[in-house]
Protein backbone atom coordinates (compact mmCIF):
# COMPACT_ATOMS: atom_id res chain seq x y z
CA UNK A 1 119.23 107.15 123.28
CA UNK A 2 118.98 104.15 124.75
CA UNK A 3 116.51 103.11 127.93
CA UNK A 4 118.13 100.76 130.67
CA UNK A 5 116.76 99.26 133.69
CA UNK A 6 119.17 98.13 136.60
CA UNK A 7 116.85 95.64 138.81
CA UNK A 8 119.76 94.57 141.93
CA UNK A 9 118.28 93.82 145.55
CA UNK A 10 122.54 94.45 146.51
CA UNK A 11 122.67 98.51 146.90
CA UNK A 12 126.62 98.44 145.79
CA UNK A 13 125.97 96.02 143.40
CA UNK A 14 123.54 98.23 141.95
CA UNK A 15 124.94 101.89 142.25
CA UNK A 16 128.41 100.07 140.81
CA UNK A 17 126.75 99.05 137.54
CA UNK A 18 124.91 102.07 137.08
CA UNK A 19 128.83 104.23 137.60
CA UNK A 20 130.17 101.52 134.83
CA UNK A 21 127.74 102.29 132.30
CA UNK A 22 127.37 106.24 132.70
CA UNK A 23 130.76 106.18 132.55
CA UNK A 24 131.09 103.86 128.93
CA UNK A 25 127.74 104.77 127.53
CA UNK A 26 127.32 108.92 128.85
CA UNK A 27 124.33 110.52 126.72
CA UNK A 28 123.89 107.09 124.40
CA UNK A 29 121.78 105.57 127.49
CA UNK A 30 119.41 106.87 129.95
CA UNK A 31 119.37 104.50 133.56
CA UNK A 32 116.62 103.54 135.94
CA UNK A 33 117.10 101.23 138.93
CA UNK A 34 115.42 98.80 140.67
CA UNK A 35 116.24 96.95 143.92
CA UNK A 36 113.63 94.37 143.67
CA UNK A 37 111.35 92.67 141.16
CA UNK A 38 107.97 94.56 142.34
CA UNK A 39 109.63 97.76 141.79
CA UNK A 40 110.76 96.94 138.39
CA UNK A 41 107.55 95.84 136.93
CA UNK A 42 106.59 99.12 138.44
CA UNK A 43 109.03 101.22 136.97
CA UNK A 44 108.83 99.39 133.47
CA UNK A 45 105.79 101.04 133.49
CA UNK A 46 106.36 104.79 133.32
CA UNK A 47 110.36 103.53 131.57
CA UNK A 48 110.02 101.53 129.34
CA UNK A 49 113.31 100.47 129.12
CA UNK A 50 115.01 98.45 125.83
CA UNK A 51 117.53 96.80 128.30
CA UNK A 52 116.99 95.17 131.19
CA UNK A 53 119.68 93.65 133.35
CA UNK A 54 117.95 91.68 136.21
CA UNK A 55 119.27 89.57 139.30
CA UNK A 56 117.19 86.25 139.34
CA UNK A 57 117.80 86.02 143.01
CA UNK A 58 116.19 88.69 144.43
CA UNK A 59 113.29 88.08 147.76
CA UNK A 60 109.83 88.39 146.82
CA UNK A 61 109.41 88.37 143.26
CA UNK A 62 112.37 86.94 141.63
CA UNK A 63 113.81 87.94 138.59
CA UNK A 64 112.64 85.07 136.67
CA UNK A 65 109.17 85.87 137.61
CA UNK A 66 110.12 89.82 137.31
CA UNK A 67 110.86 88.93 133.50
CA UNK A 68 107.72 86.60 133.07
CA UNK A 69 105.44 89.52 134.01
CA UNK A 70 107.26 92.78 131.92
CA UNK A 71 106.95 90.26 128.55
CA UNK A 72 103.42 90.26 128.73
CA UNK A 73 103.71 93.69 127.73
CA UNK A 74 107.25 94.29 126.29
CA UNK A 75 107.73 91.44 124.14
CA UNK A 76 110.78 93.22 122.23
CA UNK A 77 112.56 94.42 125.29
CA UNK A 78 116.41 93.21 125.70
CA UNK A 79 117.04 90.79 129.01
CA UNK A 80 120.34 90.68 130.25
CA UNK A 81 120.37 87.87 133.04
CA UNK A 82 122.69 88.91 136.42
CA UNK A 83 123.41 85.91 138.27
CA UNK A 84 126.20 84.91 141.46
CA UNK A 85 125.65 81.16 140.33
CA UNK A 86 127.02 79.79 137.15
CA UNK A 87 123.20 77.54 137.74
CA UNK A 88 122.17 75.50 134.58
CA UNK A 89 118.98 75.34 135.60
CA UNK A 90 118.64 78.80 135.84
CA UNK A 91 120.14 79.50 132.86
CA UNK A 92 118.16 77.05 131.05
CA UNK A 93 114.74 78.89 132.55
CA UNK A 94 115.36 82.05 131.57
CA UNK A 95 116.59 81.51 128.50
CA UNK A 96 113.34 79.35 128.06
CA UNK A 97 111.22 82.93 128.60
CA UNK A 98 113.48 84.71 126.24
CA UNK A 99 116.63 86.17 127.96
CA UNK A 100 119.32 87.32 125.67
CA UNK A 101 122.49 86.16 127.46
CA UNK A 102 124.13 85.83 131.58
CA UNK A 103 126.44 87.41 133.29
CA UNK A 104 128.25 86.27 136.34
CA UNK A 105 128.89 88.18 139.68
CA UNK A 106 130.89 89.82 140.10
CA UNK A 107 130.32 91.31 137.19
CA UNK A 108 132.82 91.66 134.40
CA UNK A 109 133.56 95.37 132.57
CA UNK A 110 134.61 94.71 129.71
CA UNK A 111 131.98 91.58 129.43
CA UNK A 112 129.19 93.88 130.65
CA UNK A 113 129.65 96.81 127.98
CA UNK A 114 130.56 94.10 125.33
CA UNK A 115 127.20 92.74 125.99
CA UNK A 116 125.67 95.52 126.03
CA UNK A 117 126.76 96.84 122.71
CA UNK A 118 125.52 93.54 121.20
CA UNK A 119 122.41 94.38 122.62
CA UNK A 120 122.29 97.89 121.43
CA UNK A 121 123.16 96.32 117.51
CA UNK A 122 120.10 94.53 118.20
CA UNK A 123 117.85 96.97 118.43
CA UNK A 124 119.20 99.29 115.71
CA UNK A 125 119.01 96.33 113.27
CA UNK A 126 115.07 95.54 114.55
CA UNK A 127 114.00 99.61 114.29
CA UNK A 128 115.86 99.39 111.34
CA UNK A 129 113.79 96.54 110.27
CA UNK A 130 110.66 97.84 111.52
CA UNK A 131 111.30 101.24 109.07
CA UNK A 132 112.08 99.08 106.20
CA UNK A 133 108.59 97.10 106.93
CA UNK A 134 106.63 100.10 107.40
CA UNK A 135 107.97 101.97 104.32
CA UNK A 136 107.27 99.04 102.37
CA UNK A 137 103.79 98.41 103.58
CA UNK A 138 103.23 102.16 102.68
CA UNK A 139 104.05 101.77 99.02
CA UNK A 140 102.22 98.62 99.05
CA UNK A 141 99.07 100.69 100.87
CA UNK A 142 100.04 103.20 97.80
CA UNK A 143 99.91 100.78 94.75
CA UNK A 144 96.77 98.62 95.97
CA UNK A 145 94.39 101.25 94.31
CA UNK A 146 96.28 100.81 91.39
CA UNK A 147 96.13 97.20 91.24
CA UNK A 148 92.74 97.22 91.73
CA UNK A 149 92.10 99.38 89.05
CA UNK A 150 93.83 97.43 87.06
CA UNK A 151 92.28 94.41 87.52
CA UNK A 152 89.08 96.40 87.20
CA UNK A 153 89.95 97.82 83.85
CA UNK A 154 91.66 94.37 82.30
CA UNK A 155 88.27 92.45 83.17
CA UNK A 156 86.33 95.92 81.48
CA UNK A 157 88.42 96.07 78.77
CA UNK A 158 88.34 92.26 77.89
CA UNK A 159 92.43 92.28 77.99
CA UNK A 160 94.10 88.50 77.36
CA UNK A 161 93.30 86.55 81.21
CA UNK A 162 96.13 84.99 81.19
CA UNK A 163 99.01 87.60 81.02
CA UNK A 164 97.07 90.41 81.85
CA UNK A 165 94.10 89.92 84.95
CA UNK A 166 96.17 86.43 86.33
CA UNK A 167 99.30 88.97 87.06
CA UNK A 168 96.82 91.10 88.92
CA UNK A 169 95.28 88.44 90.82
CA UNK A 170 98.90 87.17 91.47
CA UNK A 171 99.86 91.12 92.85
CA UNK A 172 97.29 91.43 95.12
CA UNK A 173 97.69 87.98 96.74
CA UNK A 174 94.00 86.33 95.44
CA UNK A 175 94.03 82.59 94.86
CA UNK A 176 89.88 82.21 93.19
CA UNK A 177 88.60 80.79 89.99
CA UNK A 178 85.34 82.32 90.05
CA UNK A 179 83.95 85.66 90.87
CA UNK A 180 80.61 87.99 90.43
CA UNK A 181 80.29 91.70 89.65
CA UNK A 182 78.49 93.86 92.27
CA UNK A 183 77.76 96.96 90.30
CA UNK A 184 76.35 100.21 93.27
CA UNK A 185 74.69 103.48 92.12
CA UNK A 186 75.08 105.96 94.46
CA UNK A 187 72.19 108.65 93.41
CA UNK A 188 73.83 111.60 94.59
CA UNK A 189 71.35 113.92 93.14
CA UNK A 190 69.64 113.50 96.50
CA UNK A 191 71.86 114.96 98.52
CA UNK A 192 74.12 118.06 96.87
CA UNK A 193 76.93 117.37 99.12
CA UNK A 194 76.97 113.33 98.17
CA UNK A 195 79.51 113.61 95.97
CA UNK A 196 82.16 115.32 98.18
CA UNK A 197 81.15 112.95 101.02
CA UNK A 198 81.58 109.32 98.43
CA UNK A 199 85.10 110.97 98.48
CA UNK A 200 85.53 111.76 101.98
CA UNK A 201 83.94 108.13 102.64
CA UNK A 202 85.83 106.14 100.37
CA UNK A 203 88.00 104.37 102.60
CA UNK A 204 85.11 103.54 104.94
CA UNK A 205 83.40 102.42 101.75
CA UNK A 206 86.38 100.14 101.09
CA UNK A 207 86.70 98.67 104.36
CA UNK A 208 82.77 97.88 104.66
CA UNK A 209 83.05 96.00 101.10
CA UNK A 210 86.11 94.23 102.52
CA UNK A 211 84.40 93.25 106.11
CA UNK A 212 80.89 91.53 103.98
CA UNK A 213 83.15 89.98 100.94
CA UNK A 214 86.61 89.51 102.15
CA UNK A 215 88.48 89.31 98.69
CA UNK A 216 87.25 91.99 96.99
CA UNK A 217 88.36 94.69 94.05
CA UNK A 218 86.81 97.55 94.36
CA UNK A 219 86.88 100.90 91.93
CA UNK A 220 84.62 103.95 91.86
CA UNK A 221 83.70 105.55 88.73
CA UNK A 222 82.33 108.48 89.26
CA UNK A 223 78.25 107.92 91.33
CA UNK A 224 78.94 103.96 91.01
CA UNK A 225 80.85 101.67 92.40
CA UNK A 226 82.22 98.61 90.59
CA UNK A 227 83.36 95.97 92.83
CA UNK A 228 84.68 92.02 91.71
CA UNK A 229 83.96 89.68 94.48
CA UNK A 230 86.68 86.69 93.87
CA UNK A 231 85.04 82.85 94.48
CA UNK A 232 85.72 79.38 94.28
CA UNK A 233 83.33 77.77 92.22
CA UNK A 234 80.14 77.05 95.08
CA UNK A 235 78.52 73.58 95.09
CA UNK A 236 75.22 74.60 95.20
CA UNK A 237 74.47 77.92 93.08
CA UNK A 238 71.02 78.48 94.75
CA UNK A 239 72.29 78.30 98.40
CA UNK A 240 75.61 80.71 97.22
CA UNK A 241 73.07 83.28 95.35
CA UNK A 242 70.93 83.82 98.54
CA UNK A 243 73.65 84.46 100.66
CA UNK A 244 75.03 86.70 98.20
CA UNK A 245 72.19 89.07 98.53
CA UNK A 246 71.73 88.64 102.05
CA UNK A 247 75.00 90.73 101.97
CA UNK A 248 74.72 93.07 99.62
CA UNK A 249 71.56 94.12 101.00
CA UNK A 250 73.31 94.59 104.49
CA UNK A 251 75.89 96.65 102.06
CA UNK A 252 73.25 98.89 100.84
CA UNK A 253 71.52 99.46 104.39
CA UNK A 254 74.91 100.20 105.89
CA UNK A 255 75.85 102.55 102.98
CA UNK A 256 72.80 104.15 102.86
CA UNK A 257 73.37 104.66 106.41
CA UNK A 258 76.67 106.39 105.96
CA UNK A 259 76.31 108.26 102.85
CA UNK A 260 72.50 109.69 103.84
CA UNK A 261 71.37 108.57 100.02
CA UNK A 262 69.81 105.90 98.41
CA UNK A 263 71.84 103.44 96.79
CA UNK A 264 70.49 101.11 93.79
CA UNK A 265 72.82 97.94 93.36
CA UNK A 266 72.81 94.96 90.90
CA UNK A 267 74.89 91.92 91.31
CA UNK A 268 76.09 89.63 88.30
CA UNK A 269 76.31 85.80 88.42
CA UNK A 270 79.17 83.59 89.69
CA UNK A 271 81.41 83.02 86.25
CA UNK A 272 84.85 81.80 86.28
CA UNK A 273 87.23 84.65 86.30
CA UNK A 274 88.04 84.59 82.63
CA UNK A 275 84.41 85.17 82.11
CA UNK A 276 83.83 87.56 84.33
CA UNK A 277 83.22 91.04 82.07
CA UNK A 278 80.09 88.91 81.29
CA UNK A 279 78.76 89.24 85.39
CA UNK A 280 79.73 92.99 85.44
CA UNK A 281 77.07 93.23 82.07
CA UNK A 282 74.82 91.10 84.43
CA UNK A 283 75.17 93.13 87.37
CA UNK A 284 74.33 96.74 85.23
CA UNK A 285 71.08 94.89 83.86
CA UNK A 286 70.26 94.11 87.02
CA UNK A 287 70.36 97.62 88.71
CA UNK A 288 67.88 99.03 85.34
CA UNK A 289 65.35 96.36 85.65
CA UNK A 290 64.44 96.68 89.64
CA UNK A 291 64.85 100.36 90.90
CA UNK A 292 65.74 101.23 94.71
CA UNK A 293 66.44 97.93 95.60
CA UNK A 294 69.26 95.11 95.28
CA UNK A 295 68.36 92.50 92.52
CA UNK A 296 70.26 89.63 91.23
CA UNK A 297 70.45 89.27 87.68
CA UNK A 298 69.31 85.27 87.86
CA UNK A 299 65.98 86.53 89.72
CA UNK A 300 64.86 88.73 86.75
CA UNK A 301 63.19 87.89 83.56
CA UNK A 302 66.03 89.25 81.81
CA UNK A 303 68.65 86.36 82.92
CA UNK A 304 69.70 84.48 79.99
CA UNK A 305 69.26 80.47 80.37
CA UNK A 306 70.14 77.56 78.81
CA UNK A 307 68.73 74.74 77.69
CA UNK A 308 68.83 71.34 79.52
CA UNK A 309 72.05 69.73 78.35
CA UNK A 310 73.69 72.60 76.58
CA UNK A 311 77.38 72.34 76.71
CA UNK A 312 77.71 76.12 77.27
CA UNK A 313 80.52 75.87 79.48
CA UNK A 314 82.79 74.48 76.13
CA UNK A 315 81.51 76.93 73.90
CA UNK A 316 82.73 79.38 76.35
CA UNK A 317 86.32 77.09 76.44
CA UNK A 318 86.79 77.92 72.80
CA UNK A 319 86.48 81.20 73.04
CA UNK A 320 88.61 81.37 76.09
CA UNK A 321 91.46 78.95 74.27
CA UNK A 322 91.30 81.10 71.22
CA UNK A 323 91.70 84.13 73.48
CA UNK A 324 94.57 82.50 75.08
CA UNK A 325 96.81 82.25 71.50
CA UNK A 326 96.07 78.12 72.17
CA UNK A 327 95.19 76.96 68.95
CA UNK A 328 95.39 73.80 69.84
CA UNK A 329 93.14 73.40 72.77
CA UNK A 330 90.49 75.27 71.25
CA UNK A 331 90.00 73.19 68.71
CA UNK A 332 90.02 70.40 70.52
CA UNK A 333 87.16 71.88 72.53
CA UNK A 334 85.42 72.78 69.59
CA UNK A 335 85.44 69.23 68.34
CA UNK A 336 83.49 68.33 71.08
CA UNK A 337 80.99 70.80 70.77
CA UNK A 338 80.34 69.88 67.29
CA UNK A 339 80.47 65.86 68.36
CA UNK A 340 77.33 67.32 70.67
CA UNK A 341 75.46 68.90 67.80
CA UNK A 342 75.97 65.58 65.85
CA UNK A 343 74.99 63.11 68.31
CA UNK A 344 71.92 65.37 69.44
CA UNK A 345 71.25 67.30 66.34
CA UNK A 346 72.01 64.89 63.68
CA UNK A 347 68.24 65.66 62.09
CA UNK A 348 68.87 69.56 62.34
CA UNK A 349 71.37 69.86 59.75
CA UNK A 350 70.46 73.41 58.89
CA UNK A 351 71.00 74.46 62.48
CA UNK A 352 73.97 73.16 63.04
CA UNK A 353 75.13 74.95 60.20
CA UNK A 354 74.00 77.85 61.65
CA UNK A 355 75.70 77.21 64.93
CA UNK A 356 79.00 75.87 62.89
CA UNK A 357 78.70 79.35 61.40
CA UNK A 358 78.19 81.87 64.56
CA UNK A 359 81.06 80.02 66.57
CA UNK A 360 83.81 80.75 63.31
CA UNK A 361 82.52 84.44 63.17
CA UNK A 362 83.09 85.00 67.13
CA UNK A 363 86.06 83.52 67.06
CA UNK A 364 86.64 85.38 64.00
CA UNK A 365 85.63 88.37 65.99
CA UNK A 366 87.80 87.98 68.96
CA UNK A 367 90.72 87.48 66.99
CA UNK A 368 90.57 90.39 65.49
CA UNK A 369 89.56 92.42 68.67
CA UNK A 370 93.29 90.38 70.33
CA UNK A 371 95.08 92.42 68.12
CA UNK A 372 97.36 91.94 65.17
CA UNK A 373 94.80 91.34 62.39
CA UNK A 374 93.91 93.94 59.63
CA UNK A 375 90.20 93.62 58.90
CA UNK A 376 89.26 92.85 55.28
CA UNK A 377 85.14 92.97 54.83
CA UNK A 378 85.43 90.23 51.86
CA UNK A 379 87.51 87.90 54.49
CA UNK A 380 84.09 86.04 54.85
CA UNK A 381 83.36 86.32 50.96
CA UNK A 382 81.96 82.77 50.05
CA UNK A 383 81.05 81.54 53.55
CA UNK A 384 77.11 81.01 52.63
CA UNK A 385 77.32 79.55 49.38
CA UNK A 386 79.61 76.60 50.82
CA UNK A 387 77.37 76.20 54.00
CA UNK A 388 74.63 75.50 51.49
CA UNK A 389 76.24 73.47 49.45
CA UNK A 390 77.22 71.18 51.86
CA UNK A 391 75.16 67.52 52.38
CA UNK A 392 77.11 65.75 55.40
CA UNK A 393 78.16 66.51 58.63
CA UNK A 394 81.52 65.37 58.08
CA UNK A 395 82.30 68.03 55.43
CA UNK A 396 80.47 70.30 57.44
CA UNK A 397 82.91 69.44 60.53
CA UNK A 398 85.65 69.21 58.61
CA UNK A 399 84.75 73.22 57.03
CA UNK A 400 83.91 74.39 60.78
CA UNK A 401 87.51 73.00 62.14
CA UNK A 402 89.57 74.18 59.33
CA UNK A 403 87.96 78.05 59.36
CA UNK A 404 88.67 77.82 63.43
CA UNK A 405 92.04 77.14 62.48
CA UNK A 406 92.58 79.08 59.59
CA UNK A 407 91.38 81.96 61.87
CA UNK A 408 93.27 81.12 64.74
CA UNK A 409 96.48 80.80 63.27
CA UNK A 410 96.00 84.11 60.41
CA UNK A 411 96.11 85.74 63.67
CA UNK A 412 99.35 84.48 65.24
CA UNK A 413 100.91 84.92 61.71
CA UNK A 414 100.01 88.70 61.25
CA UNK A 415 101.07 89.02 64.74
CA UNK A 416 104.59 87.36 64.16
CA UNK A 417 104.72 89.19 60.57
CA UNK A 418 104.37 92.55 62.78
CA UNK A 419 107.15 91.57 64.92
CA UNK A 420 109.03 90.88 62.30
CA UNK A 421 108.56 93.71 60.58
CA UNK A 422 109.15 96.09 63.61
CA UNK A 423 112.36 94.28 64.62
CA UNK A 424 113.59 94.96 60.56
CA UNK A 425 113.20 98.27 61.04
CA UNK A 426 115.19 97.94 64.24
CA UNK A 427 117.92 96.41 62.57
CA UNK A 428 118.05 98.44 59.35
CA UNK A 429 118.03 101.89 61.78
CA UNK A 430 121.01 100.02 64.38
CA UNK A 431 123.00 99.38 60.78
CA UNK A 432 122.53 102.62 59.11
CA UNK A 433 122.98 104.76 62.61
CA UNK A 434 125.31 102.61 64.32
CA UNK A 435 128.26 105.52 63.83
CA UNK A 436 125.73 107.85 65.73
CA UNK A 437 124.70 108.14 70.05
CA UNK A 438 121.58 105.78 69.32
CA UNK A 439 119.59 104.42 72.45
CA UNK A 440 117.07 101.76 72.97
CA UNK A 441 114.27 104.53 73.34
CA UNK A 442 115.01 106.19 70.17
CA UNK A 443 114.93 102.93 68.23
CA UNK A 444 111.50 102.24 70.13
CA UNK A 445 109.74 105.43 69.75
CA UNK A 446 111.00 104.86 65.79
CA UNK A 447 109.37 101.69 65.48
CA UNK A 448 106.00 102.96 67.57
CA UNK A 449 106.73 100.01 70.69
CA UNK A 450 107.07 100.97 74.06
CA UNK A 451 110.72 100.61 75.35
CA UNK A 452 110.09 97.89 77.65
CA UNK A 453 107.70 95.28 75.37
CA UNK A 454 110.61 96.41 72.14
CA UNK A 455 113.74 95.23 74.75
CA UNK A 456 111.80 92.16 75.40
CA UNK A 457 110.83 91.51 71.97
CA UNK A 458 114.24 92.47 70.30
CA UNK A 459 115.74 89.82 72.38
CA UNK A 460 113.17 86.89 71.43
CA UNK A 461 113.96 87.60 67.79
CA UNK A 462 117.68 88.47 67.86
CA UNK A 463 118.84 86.41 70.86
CA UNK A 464 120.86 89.67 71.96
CA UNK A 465 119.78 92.37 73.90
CA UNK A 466 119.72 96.07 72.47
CA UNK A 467 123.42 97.10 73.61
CA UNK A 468 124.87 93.72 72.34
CA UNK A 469 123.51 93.51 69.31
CA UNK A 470 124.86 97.81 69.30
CA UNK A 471 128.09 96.79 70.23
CA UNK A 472 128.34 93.80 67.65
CA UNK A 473 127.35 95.35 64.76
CA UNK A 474 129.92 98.30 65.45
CA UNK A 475 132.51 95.53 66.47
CA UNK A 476 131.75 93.70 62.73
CA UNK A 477 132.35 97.66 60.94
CA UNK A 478 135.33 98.27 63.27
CA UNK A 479 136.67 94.65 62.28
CA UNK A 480 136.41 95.16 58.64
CA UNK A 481 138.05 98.46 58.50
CA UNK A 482 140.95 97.42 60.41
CA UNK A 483 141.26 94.78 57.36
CA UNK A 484 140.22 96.84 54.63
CA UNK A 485 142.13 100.75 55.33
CA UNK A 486 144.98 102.08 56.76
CA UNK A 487 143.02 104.23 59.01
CA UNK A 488 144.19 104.05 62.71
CA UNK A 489 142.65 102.57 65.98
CA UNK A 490 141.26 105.70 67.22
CA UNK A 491 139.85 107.07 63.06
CA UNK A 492 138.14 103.42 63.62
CA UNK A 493 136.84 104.23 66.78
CA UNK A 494 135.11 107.56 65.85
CA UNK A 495 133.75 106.10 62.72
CA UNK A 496 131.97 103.26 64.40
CA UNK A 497 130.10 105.38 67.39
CA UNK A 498 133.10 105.11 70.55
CA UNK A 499 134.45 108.63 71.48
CA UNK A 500 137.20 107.22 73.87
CA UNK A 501 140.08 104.87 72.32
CA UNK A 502 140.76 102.96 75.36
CA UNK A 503 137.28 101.98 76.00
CA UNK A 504 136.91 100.59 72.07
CA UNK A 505 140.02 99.04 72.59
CA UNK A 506 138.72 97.07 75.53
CA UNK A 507 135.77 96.61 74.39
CA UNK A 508 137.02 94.91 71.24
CA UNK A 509 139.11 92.66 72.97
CA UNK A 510 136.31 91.89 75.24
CA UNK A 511 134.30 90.75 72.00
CA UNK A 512 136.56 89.51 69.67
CA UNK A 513 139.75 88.49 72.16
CA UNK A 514 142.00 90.60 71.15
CA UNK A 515 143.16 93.71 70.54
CA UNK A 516 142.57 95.60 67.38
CA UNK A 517 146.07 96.09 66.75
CA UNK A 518 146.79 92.22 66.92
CA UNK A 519 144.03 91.90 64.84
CA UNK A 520 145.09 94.11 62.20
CA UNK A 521 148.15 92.13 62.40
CA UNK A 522 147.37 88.82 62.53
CA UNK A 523 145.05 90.03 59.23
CA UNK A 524 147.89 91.33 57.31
């Protein structure tokens, strides 16, 4: 039902529009009257109406003004403007403040309930709207735990940054390139009821992590709370740590507060977001070295350090690069690091072999922990014996590039060999099973990929998706008994998978452009 609101200082003029629209509108509306603007803001008030048709000249407060006032607090409402002067200036003013449309006295039927209907479409289409937006933002208030944990668990679980925690960031809106762990153990043991309340609590827990860090992912495991506070890189470290923990300790008085336990919390250093699963490791240290309090891992003895000049932010790019599947890049980072251990280190041969050595074995390492390598304990058979054998650093350089490579690109070639080797399977199973009711999940689960990443990967190898590259090799079968056997169309049909004639038919002509009778004869 509609809510309408009359506002006429003419009594006949009035009562006559009210008759018109009980009469064209019966139960759809419900009508309230005004005869001056006073009264209407008055009666807005206890109404609140959806349409409003309102004289402008009225004594005392005029309509204008009447409208002015009611969209201070009904900024949605519908104004229909009821004028006895066709008055530009008028109808420039209150159009100005957000009136819908004019009418004329005397007043039009026909115009007044046309009007009115447009008005009523209005409002469906904006509730309509409004459910839309609200169902939406529910699902959305549904899948942000998820995405959260997700982002939690790809930065735990050291999954690839750049398809993996970027798509998270991307989901839940975050624009950083830095971040820190703040790691929170909630000791529950000192209150038996903590546990149900960290539960009860969570979303106030949420919110009070959100107010003190703004973007923030937070997930609770179990008594502790893991929570990734997303940066930009801060000009000066010192300045950004202390007001770091000036938070976090208002977080743990304010928790402690609500919960009714005590709460021991560590917080991990600012490290681009690629890096950070290093910060979370931080932040854990941090909460065993200094109990009952909040400690910061760079304020304990236990913070690792480098020295003065150490390009550690390239020897993390490597490993980043090589993470990444960019061969390419990571060498060329790696070059520069060793350029740094000749120009400083050129007397220190023995220790830059050693370095040369642990940066191919992590590499080594994280290629194999990416995924697609089989791990062979003699793959590092001989590695010593040439490191000591070696005089210069330019064969030592030019060993240390060519094992980052090697490594790198052994990877991408087992990977690709799997691939391969799934997507032969594929097409061996589509040829020998073609005849049969085969789907794209019963190929996947045969080949031990997940429907989705096989679809995606079929078509990078095959150029066809699943049901073309179906459809083409029965099409090819069909094609070559229609040259090869008397059978007829619909034998053929059966015997390459299709249980209806007419839709092989079509579907022949669709692929081949004719059908398979005038192929049969223009083969003969």
């Amino acid at each position: 039902m509609y809510r309408i609101l009359v506002v006429d200082d003419e009594g006949l003029e009035l009562n006559g529009l009210r008759i018109i629209l009980q009469k064209e509108f019966g139960d759809e509306i419900s009508i309230e009257t005004a005869a001056s603007g006073r009264i209407a803001i008055e009666v807005f008030e206890t109404f609140r109406p959806e349409i409003i048709l309102m004289d402008i000249q009225m004594p005392g407060i005029n309509g204008l003004d009447a409208i002015k006032e009611i969209r201070k607090d009904h900024s949605s409402g519908k104004f229909l403007m009821l004028t006895a002067y066709d008055n530009f200036e008028y109808v420039q003013k209150a159009l100005s403040i957000g009136v819908s449309g004019y009418l004329t006295k005397p007043i039009n039927r026909q115009q007044l309930v046309t009007e009115i209907r447009s008005l009523m479409a209005e409002i469906d289409k904006e509730k309509s709207q409004r459910r839309e937006d609200l169902m939406l933002r529910e699902r959305l208030d549904a899948a942000i735990p998820m995405l959260e944990a997700g982002f939690i668990y790809s930065i735990l679980l050291h999954q690839d940054w750049m398809s993996v925690t970027s798509n998270y960031m991307r989901l839940l809106g975050v624009e950083k390139t830095h971040g820190y762990f703040i790691v929170a153990d909630y000791n529950i043991d000192d209150n038996p009821d903590s546990s149900v309340e960290l539960v009860g609590y969570s979303g106030k827990i949420k919110a009070l992590y959100k107010e003190l860090f703004r973007d923030c992912v937070s997930q609770q495991m179990g008594k502790r709370e893991l929570t990734a506070v997303l940066v930009n890189e801060p000009q000066d470290e010192y300045a950004a740590r202390l007001q770091i923990i000036n938070r976090v300790s208002e977080l743990q008085e304010r928790l402690e507060k609500i919960l009714g336990i005590s709460i021991e919390i560590g917080i991990g250093s600012i490290m681009p977001i690629c890096q950070l699963a290093d910060s979370y490791t931080q932040a854990v240290a941090a909460i065993g070295e200094k109990s009952g309090s909040v400690a910061h891992f760079s304020d304990l003895p236990i913070g690792k350090h480098w020295e003065e000049g150490y390009p550690q932010d390239e020897e993390y790019a490597i490993y980043d690069a090589a993470e990444a599947g960019d061969a390419e890049l990571a060498l060329k980072y790696a070059e520069g690091f060793f350029g740094w251990m000749e120009y400083y280190h050129s007397d220190d041969f023995s220790d830059v072999k050693l370095k040369a050595l642990e940066l191919v074995l992590r590499v080594d390492y994280l290629m194999f922990h990416t995924g697609g390598r089989t791990y062979h304990f003699m793959d590092r058979h001989g590695y010593l014996e040439t490191l000591n054998g070696m005089n210069s650093m330019d064969e030592l350089k030019s060993w240390f590039l060519s094992k980052l490579s090697e490594s790198m690109m052994k990877n991408i070639e087992e990977k690709e060999e799997a691939s391969v080797s799934s997507m032969e399977q594929a097409r061996l199973y589509i040829e020998q099973h073609y005849m049969e009711n085969i789907t794209l999940n019963d190929i996947s689960e045969m080949v031990y990929i997940s429907p989705y990443y096989f679809s995606k990967l079929f078509k990078e190898k095959t150029g066809r998706n699943f049901i073309e590259y179906l459809t083409g090799t029965r099409m090819e079968h069909a094609k070559r008994l229609l040259e090869t056997t008397e059978q007829s169309v619909k034998e053929i049909c059966v015997s390459v998978g299709y249980s209806d004639p007419n839709y092989f038919s079509r579907s022949f002509k669709k692929y081949e452009g004719m059908t398979p009778g005038e192929y049969r004869e223009r083969k003969a």
